[in-house]
N, C-alpha and C. Protein backbone atom coordinates (compact mmCIF):
# COMPACT_ATOMS: atom_id res chain seq x y z
N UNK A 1 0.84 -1.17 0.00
CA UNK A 1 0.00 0.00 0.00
C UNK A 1 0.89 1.24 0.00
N UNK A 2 0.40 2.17 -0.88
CA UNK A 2 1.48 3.22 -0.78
C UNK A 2 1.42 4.32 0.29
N UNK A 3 1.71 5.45 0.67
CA UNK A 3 1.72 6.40 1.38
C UNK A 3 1.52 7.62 1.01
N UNK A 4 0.31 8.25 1.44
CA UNK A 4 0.07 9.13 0.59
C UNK A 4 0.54 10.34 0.92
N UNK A 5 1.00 10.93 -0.01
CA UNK A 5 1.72 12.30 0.07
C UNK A 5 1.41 13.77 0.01
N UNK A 6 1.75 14.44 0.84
CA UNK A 6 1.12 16.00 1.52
C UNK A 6 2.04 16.72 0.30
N UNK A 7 0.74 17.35 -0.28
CA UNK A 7 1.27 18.56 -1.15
C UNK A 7 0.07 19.87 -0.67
N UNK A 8 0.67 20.50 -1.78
CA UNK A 8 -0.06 22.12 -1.55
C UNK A 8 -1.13 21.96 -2.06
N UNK A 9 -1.90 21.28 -2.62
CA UNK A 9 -3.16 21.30 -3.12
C UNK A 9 -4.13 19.94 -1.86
N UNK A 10 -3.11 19.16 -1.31
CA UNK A 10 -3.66 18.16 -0.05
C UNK A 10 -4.57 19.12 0.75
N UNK A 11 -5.83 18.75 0.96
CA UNK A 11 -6.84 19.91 2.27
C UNK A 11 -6.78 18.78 2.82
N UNK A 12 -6.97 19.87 4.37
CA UNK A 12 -6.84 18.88 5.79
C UNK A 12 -7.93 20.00 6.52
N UNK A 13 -8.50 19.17 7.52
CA UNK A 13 -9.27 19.43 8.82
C UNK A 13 -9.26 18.93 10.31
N UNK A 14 -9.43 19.91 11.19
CA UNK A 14 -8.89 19.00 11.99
C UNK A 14 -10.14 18.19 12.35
N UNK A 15 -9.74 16.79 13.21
CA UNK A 15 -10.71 15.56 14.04
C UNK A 15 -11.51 16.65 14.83
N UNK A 16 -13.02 16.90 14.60
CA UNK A 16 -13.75 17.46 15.67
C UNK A 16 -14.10 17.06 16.56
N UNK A 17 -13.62 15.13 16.94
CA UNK A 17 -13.55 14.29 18.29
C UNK A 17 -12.25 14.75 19.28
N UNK A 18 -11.60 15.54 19.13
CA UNK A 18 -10.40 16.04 19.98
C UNK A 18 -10.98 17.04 20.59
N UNK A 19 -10.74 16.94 21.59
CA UNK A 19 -11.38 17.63 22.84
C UNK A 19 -10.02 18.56 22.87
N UNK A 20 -10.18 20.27 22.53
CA UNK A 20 -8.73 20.66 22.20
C UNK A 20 -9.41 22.18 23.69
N UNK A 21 -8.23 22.28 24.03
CA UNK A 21 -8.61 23.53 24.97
C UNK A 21 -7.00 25.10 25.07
N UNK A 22 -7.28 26.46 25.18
CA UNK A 22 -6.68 27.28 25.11
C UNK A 22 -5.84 27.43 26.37
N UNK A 23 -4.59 27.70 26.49
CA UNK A 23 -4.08 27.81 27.14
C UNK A 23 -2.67 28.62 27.52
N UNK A 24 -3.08 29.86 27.77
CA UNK A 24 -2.14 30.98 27.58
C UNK A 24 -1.33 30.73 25.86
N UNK A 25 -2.46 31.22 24.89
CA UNK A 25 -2.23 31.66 23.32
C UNK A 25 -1.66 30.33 22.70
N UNK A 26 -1.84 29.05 23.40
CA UNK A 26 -1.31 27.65 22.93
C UNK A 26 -2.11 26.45 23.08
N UNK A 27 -2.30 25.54 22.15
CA UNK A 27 -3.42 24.64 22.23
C UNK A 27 -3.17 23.47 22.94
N UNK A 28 -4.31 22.73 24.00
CA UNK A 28 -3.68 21.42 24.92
C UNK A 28 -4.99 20.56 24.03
N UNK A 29 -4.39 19.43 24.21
CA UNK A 29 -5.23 18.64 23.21
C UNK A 29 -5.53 17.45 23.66
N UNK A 30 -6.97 16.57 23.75
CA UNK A 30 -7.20 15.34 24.01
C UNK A 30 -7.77 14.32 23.38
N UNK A 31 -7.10 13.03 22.73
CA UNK A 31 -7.94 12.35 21.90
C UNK A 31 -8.51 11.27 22.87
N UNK A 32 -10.03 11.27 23.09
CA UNK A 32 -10.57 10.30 23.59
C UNK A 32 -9.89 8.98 23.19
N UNK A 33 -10.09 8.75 21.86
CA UNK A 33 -9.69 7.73 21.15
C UNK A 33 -8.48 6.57 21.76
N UNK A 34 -7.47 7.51 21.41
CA UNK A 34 -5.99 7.29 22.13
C UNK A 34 -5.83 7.47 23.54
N UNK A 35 -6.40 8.12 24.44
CA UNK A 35 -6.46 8.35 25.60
C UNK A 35 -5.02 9.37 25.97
N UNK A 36 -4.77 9.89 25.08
CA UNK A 36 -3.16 10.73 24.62
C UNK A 36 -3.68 12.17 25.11
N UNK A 37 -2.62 13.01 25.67
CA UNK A 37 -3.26 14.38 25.26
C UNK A 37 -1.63 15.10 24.44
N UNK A 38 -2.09 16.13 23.41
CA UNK A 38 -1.14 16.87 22.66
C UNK A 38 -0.88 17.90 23.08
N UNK A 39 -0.10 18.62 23.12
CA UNK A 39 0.00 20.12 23.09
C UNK A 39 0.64 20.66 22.12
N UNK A 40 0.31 22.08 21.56
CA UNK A 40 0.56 22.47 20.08
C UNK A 40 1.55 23.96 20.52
N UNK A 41 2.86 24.57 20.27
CA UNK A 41 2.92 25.84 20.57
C UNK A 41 2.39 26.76 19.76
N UNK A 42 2.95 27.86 19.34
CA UNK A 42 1.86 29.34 18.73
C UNK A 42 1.83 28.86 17.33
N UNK A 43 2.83 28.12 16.67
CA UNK A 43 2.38 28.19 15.14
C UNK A 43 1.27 26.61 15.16
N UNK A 44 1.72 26.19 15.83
CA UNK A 44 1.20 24.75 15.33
C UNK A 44 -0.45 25.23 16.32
N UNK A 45 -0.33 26.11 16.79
CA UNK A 45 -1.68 27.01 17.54
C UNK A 45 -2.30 27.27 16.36
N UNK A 46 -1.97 28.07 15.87
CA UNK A 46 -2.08 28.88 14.54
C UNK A 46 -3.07 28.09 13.54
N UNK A 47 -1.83 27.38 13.65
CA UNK A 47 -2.36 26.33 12.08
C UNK A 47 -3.62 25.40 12.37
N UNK A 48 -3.54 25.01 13.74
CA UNK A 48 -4.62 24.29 14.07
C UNK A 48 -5.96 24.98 13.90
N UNK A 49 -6.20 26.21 14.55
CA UNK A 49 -7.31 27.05 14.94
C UNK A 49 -7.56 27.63 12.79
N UNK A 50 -6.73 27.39 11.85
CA UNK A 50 -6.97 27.53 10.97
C UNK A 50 -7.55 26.20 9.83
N UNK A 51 -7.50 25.26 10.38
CA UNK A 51 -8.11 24.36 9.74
C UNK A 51 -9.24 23.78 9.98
N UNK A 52 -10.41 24.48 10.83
CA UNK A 52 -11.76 24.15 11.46
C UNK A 52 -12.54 23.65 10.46
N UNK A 53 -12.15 23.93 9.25
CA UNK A 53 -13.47 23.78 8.24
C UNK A 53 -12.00 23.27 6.84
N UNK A 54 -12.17 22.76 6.10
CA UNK A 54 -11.72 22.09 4.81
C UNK A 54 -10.33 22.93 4.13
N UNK A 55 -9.26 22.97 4.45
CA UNK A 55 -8.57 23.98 4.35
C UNK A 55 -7.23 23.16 3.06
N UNK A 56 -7.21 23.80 2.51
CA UNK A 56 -5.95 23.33 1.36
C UNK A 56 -4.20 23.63 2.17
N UNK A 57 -3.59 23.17 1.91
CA UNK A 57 -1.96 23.28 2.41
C UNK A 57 -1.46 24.55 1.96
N UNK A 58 -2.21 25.16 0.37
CA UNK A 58 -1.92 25.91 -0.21
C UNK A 58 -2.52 27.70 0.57
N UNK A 59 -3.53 27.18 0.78
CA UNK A 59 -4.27 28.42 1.81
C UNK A 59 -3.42 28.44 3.06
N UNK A 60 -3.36 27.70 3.88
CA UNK A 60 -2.34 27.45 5.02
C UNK A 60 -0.99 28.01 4.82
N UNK A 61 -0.84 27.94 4.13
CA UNK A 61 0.23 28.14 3.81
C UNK A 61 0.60 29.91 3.76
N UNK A 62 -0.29 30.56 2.47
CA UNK A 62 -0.77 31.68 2.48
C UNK A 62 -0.96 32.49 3.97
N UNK A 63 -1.94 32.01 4.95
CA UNK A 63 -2.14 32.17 5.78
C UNK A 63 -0.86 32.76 6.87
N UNK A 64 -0.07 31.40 6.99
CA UNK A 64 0.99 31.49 7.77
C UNK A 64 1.97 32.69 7.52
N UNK A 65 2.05 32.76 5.82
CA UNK A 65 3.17 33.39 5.48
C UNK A 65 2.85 34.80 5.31
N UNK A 66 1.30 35.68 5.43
CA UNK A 66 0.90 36.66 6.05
C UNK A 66 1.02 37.05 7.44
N UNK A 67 1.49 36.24 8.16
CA UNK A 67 1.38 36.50 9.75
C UNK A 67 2.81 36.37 10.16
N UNK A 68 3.48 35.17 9.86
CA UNK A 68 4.99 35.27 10.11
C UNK A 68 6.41 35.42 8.96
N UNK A 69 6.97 36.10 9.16
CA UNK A 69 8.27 36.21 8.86
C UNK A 69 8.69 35.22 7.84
N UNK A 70 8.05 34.35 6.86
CA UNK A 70 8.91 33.25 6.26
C UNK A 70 8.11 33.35 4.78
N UNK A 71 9.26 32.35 4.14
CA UNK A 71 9.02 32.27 2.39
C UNK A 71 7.87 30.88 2.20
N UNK A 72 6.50 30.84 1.30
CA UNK A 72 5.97 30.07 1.19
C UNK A 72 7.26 28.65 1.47
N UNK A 73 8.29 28.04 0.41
CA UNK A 73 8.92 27.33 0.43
C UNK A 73 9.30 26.36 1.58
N UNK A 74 9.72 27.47 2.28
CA UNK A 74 10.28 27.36 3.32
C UNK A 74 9.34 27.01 4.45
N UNK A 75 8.10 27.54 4.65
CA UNK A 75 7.18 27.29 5.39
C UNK A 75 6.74 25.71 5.16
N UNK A 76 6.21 25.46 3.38
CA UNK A 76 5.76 24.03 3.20
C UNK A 76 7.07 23.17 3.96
N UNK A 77 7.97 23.41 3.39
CA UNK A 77 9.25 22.20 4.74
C UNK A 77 9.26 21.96 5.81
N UNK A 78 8.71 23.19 6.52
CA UNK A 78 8.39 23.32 8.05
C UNK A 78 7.60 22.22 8.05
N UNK A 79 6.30 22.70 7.85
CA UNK A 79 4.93 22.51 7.99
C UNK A 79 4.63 21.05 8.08
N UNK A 80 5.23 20.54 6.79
CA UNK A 80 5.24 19.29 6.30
C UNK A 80 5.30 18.04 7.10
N UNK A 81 6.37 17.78 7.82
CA UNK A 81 6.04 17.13 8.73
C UNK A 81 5.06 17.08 10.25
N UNK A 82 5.06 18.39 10.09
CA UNK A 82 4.33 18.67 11.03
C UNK A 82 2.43 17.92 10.84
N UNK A 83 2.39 18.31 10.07
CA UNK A 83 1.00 17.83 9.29
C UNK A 83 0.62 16.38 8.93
N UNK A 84 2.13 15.88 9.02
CA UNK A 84 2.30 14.12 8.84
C UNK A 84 1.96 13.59 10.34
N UNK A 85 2.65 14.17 11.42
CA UNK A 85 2.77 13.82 12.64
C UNK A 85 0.55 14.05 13.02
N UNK A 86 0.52 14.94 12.35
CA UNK A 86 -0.71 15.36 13.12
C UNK A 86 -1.84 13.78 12.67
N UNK A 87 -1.36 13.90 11.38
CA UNK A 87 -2.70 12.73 10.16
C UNK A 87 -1.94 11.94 11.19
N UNK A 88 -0.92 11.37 11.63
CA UNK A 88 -0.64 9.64 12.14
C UNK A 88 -1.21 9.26 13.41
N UNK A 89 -1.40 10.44 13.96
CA UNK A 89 -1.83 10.80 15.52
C UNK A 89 -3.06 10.88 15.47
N UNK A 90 -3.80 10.53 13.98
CA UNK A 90 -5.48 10.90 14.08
C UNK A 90 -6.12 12.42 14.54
N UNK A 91 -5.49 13.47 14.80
CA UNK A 91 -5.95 14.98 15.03
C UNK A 91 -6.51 15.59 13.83
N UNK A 92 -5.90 15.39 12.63
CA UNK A 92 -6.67 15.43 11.26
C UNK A 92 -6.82 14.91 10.57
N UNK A 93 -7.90 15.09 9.45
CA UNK A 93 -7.98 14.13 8.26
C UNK A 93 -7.29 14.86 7.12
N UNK A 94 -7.20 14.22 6.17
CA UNK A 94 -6.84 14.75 5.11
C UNK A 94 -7.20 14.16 3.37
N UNK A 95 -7.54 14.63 2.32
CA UNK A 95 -8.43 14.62 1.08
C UNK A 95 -6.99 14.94 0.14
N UNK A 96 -6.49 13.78 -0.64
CA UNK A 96 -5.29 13.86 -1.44
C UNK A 96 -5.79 14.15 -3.12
């Protein structure tokens, strides 16, 4: 089976079964599921509180790179795994 791969046109949302809560400008996170809890700092804050509803990598992206300091490019590298870690952990889905 292959592995499917996060590009800029990949939309993601996050799991609306994660019980996610605010916590001084940073997200604490609980998956019933897993019985795990996450915590996210300000970008991965960011990015989370931006994917509530059907969001492309490509908008995210946009998004991010209006608010902080960095080159689309450079951001998708960031991001990238970050967004892998999130889909393996079940916090989002994602539409390839």
């Amino acid at each position: 089976m292959s592995k499917k791969v996060i590009s800029v046109n990949t939309i993601i949302q996050r799991n609306s079964n994660i019980l996610t809560s605010d916590l001084d400008g940073e997200k604490v996170m609980m998956s019933i599921k897993r019985g795990e809890y996450f915590g996210l700092g300000k970008v991965g804050s960011f990015i989370w509180d931006n994917i509530e509803n059907p969001t492309s990598i490509n908008e995210l992206i946009n998004n991010i790179t209006q608010t902080y300091a960095i080159d689309k490019q450079t951001c998708f590298n960031e991001i990238k795994p970050f967004i892998a870690d999130l889909l393996e952990k079940e916090l989002i889905s994602a539409t390839y």
